[in-house]
Protein backbone atom coordinates (compact mmCIF):
# COMPACT_ATOMS: atom_id res chain seq x y z
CA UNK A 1 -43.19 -85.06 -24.59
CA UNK A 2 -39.99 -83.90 -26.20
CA UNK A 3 -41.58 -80.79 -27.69
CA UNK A 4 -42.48 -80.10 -24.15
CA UNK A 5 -39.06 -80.31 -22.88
CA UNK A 6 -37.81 -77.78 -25.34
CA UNK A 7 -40.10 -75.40 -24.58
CA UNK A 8 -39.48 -75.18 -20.90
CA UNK A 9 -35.99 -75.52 -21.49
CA UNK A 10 -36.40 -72.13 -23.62
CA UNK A 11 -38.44 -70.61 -21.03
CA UNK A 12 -36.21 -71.21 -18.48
CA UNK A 13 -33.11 -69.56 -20.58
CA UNK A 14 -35.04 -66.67 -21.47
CA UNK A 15 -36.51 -65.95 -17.64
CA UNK A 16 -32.59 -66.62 -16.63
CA UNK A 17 -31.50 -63.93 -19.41
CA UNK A 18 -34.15 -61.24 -18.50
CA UNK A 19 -33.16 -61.67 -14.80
CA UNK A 20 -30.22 -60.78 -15.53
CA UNK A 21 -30.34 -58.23 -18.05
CA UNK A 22 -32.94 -56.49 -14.96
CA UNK A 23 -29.99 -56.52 -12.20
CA UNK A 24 -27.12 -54.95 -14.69
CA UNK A 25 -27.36 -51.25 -14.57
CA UNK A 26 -27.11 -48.62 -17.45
CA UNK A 27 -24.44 -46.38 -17.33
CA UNK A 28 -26.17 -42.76 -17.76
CA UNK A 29 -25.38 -41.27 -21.36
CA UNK A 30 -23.57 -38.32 -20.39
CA UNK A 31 -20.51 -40.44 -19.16
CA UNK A 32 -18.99 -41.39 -22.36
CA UNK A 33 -17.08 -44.57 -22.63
CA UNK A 34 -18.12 -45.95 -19.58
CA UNK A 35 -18.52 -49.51 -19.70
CA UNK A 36 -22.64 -51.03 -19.68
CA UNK A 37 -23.37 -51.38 -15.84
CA UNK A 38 -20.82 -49.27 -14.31
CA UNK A 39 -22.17 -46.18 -12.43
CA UNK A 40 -20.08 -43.76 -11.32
CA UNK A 41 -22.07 -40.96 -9.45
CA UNK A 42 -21.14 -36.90 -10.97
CA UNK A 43 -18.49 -35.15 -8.20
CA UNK A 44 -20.74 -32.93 -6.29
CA UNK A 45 -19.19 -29.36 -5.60
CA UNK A 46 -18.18 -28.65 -2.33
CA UNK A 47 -20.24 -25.89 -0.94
CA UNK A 48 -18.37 -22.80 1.06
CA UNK A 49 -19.37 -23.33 4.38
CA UNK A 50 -17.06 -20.10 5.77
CA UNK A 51 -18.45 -16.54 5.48
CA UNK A 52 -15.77 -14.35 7.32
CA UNK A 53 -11.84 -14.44 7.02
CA UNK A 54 -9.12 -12.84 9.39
CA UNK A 55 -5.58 -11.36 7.18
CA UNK A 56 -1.93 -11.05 7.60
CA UNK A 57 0.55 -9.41 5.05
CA UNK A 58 3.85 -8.18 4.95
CA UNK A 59 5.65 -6.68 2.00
CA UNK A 60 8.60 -4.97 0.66
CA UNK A 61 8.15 -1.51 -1.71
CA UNK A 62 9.13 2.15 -2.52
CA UNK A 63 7.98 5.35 -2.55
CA UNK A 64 7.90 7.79 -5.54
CA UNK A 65 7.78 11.54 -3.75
CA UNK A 66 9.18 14.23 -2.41
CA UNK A 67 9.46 17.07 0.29
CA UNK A 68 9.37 21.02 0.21
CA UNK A 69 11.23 23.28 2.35
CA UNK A 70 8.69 26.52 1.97
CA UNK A 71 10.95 28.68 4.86
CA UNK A 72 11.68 32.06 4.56
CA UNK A 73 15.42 32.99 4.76
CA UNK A 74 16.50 36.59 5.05
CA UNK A 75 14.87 37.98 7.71
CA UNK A 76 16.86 39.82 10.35
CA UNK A 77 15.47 40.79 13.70
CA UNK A 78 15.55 44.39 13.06
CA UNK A 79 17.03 47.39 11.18
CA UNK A 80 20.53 47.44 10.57
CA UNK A 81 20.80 43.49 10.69
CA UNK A 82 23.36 41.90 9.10
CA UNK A 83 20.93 39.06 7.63
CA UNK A 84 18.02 41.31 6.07
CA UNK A 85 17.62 40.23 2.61
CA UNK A 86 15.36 42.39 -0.48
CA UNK A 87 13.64 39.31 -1.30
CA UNK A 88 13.67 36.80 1.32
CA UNK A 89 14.38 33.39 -0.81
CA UNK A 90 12.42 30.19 -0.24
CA UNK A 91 14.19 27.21 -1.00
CA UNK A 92 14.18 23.40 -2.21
CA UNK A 93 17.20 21.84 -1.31
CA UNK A 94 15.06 18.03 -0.64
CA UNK A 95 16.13 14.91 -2.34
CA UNK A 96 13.61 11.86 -1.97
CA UNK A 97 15.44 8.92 -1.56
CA UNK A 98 13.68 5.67 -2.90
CA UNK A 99 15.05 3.41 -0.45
CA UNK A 100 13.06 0.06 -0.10
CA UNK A 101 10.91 0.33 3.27
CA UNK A 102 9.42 -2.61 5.14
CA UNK A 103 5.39 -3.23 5.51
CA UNK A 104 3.05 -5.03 7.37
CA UNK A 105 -0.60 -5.55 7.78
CA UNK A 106 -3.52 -7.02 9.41
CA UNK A 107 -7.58 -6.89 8.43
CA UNK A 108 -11.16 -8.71 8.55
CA UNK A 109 -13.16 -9.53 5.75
CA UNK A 110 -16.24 -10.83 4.62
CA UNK A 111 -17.50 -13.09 1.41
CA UNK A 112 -19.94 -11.28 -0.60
CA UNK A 113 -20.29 -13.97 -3.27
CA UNK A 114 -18.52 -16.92 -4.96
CA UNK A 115 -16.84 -14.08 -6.50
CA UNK A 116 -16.90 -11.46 -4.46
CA UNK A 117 -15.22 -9.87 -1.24
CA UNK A 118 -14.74 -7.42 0.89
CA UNK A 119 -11.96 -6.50 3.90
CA UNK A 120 -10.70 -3.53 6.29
CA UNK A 121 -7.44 -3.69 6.64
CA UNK A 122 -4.34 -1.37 7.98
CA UNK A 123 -1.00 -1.19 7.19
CA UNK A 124 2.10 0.55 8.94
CA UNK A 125 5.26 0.98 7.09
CA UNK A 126 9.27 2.23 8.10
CA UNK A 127 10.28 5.36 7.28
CA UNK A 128 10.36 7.51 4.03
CA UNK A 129 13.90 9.73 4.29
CA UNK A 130 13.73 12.83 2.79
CA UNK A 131 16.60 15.20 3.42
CA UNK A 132 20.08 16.62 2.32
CA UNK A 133 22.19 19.76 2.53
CA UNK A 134 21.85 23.00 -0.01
CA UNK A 135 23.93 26.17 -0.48
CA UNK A 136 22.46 29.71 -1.64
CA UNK A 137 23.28 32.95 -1.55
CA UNK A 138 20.95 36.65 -1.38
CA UNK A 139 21.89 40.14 -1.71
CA UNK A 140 22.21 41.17 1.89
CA UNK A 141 20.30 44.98 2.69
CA UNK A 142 20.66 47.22 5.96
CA UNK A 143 17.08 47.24 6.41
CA UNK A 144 13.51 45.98 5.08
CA UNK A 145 12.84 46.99 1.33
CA UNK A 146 16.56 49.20 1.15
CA UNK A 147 18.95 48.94 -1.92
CA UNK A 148 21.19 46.33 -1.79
CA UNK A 149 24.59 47.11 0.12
CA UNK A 150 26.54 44.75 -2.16
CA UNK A 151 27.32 42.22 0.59
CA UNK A 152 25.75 39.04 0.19
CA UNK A 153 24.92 36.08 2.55
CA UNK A 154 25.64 32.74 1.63
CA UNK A 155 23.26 29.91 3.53
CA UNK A 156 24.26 26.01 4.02
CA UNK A 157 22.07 24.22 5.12
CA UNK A 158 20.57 20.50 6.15
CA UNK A 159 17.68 19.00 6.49
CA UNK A 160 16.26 15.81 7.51
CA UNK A 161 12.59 14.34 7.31
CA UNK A 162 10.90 11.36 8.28
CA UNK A 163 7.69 10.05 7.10
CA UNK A 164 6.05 6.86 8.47
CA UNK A 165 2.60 6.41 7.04
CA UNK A 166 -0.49 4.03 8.53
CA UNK A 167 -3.06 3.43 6.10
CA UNK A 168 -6.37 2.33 6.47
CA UNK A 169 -8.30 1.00 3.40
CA UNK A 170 -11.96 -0.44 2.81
CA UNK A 171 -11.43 -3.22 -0.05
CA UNK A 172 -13.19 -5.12 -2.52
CA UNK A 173 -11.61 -7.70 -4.69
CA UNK A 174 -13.44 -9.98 -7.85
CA UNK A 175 -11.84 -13.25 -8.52
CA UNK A 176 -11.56 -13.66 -11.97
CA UNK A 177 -12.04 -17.07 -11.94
CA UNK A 178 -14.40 -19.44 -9.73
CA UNK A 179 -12.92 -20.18 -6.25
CA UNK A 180 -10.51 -23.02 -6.01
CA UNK A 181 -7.51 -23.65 -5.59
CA UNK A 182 -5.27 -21.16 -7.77
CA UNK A 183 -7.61 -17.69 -7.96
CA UNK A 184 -6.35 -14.78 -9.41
CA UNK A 185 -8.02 -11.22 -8.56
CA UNK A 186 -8.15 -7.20 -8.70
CA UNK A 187 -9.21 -5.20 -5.87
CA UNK A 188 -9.57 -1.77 -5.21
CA UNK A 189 -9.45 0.06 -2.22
CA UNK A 190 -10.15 4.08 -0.54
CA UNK A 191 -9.45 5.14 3.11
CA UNK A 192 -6.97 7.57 5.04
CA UNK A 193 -3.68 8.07 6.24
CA UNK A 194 -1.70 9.00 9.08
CA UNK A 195 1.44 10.22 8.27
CA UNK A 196 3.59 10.96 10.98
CA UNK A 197 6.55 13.73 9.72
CA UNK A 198 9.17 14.62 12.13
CA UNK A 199 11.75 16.95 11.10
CA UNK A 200 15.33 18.28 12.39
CA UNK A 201 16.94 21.45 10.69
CA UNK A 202 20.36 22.70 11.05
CA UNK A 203 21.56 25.65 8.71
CA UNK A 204 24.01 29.11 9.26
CA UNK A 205 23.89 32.29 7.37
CA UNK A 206 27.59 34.12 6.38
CA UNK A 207 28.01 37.43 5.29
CA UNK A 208 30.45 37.72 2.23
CA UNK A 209 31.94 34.13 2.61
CA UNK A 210 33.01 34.17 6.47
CA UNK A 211 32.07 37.61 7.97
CA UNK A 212 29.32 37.73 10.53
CA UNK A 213 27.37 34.39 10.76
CA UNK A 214 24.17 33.24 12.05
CA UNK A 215 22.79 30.03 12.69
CA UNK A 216 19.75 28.29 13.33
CA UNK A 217 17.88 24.74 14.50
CA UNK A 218 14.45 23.30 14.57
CA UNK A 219 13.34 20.35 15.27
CA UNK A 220 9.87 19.20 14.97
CA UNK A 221 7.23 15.87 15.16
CA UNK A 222 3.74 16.40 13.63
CA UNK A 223 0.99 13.99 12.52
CA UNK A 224 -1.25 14.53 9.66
CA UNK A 225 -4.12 12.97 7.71
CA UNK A 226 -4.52 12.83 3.48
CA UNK A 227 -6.75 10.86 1.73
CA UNK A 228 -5.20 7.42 -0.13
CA UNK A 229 -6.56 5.13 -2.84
CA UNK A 230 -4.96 1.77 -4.31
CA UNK A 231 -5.21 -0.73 -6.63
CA UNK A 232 -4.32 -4.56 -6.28
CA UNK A 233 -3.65 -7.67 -8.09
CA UNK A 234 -2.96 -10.78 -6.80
CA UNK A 235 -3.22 -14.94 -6.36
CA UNK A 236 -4.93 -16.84 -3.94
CA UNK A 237 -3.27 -20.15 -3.62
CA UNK A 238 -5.68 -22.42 -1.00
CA UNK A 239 -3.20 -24.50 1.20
CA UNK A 240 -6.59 -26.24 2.93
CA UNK A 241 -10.43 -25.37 3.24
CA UNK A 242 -9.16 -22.75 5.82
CA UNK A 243 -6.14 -21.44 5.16
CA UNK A 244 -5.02 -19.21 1.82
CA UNK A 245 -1.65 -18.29 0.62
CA UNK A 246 -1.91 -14.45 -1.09
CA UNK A 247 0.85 -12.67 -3.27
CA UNK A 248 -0.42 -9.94 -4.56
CA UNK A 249 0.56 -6.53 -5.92
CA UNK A 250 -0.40 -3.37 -4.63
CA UNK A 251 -0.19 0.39 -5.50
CA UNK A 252 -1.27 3.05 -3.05
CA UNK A 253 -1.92 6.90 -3.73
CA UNK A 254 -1.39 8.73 -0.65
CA UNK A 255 -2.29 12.73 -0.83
CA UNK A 256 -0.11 15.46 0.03
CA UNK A 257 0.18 17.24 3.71
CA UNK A 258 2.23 20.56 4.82
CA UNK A 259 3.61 20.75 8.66
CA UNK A 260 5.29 24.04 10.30
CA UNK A 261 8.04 24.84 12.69
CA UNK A 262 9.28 27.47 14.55
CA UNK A 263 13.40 27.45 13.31
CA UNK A 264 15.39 30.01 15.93
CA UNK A 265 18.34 32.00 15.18
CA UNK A 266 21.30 32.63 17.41
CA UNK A 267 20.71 36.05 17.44
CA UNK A 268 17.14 36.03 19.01
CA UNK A 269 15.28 35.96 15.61
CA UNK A 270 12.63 33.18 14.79
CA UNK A 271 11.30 32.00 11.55
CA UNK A 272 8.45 29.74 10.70
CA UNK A 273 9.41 26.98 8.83
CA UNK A 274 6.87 24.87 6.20
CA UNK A 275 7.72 21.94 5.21
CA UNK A 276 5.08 20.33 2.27
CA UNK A 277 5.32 16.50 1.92
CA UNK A 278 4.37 15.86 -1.54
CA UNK A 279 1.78 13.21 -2.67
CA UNK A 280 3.24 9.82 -2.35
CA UNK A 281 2.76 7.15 -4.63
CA UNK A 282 3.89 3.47 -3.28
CA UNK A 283 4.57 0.15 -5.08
CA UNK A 284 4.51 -2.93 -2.49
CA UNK A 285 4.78 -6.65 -3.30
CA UNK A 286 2.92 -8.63 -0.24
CA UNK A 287 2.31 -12.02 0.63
CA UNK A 288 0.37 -13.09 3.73
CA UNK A 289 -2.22 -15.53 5.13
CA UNK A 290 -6.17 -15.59 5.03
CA UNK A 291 -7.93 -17.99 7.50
CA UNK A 292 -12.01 -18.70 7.11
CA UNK A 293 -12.56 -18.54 10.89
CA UNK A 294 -16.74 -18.87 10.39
């Protein structure tokens, strides 16, 4: 009887034991130092659920260029002028000024990949200045191709050119890194732009230092188109699932475009004027907004 008791006494601890060995769960093995029976589930990622994104940027930069003046000076409006010249002079008297100039920016783009994107965008910045005042003198003759009379004519002039560029750029950027919340990039970019030059010229012609003197104005507005390329690199800084904070650096080739104007003379006489902007190479810092709208 008592050697019954103690085995179903046993029994009974061991069923007890084995039920509850069955209800405690193992922790899986690739969660090291997990206590036995504690499950905590792997963090799933979060899948992008947004496929297009709107942009705004604005930025602060310089331009590295210059300007041209390829006008012919010496020309008088017939024999005998005062102002004829044996080899009319084309001058340079441009100074780029690298003054900061103001940007801003809007575009639409598209995820390619988790890596990989793609956006339109286009940019309008202020004014480029070129401009300043030159002096130089020529040997003044009575008529076209003649010997020198030994007079000569001494020109001052000034100058002044604006250049406000548009761009428009197709871009594509690789994160370096995964998407998250801190992703750096490059990009690269090719379009067009409009650059808009408009031009004012005042200058006056003296024989020998305060004889006879001539003057003559232009003023002009003209709108041309050159090819531009750029380069970016940046950081995408993700305030939410929809919104991202971008600082990013950008350099822009923009190509080179000539513009003419008619320049008259106070004594009847009219020139023609060229004026060659020279390629343009700009350096912008830019921060602005992305949103995922879908």
């Amino acid at each position: 009887m008592k050697l019954t008791k103690i085995v179903l006494i046993v029994a009974a601890a061991s069923c007890g034991a084995g039920s509850a060995l069955a209800q405690e769960s193992i922790g899986e093995p690739s969660y090291l130092g997990m206590k036995r029976g504690r499950y905590v589930p792997a963090p799933a990622p979060v899948p992008e659920t947004f496929n297009w994104y709107l942009r705004a940027d604005i930025g602060v930069g310089f331009t590295d260029g210059g300007a041209t003046d390829k006008g012919s000076y010496g020309n008088g409006p017939g024999a005998g002028s005062e102002f004829w010249s044996a080899t009319p002079s084309q001058i340079n008297w441009f100074d780029a000024k690298a003054d900061p100039f103001f940007q801003g920016g809007v575009g639409f783009g598209k995820y390619i990949s988790p890596r990989f994107r793609m956006d339109v965008t286009i940019d309008a910045k202020t004014a480029d200045k070129y401009g300043g005042s030159g002096t130089f003198t020529y040997d003044q003759v009575t008529m076209p191709g003649a010997v020198p009379t030994g007079g000569t004519v001494t020109v001052i002039g000034i100058d002044r050119v604006d250049v406000i560029d548009g761009v428009g750029l197709i871009n594509a950027y690789l994160d370096l890194v995964p998407r998250g919340r801190f992703t750096p990039y490059i990009g690269l970019g090719a379009g067009f732009a409009v650059r808009s030059v408009d031009r004012t010229h005042d200058s006056i012609e003296q024989v020998d230092g305060g004889g006879t003197a001539r003057g003559w104005t232009g003023s002009n507005r003209d709108t041309k188109f050159a090819p531009a390329v750029s380069a970016t690199a940046g950081i995408a800084w993700a305030l939410s699932p929809g919104t991202i904070f971008d600082v990013n650096y950008r350099y822009t080739y923009i190509g080179s475009v000539d513009t003419s104007m008619a320049i008259a003379a106070t004594d009847g006489s009219t020139v023609r004027s060229k004026i060659s902007i020279d390629e343009s190479h700009q350096h912008v810092i830019r921060a602005g907004l992305r949103w995922n709208i879908w």
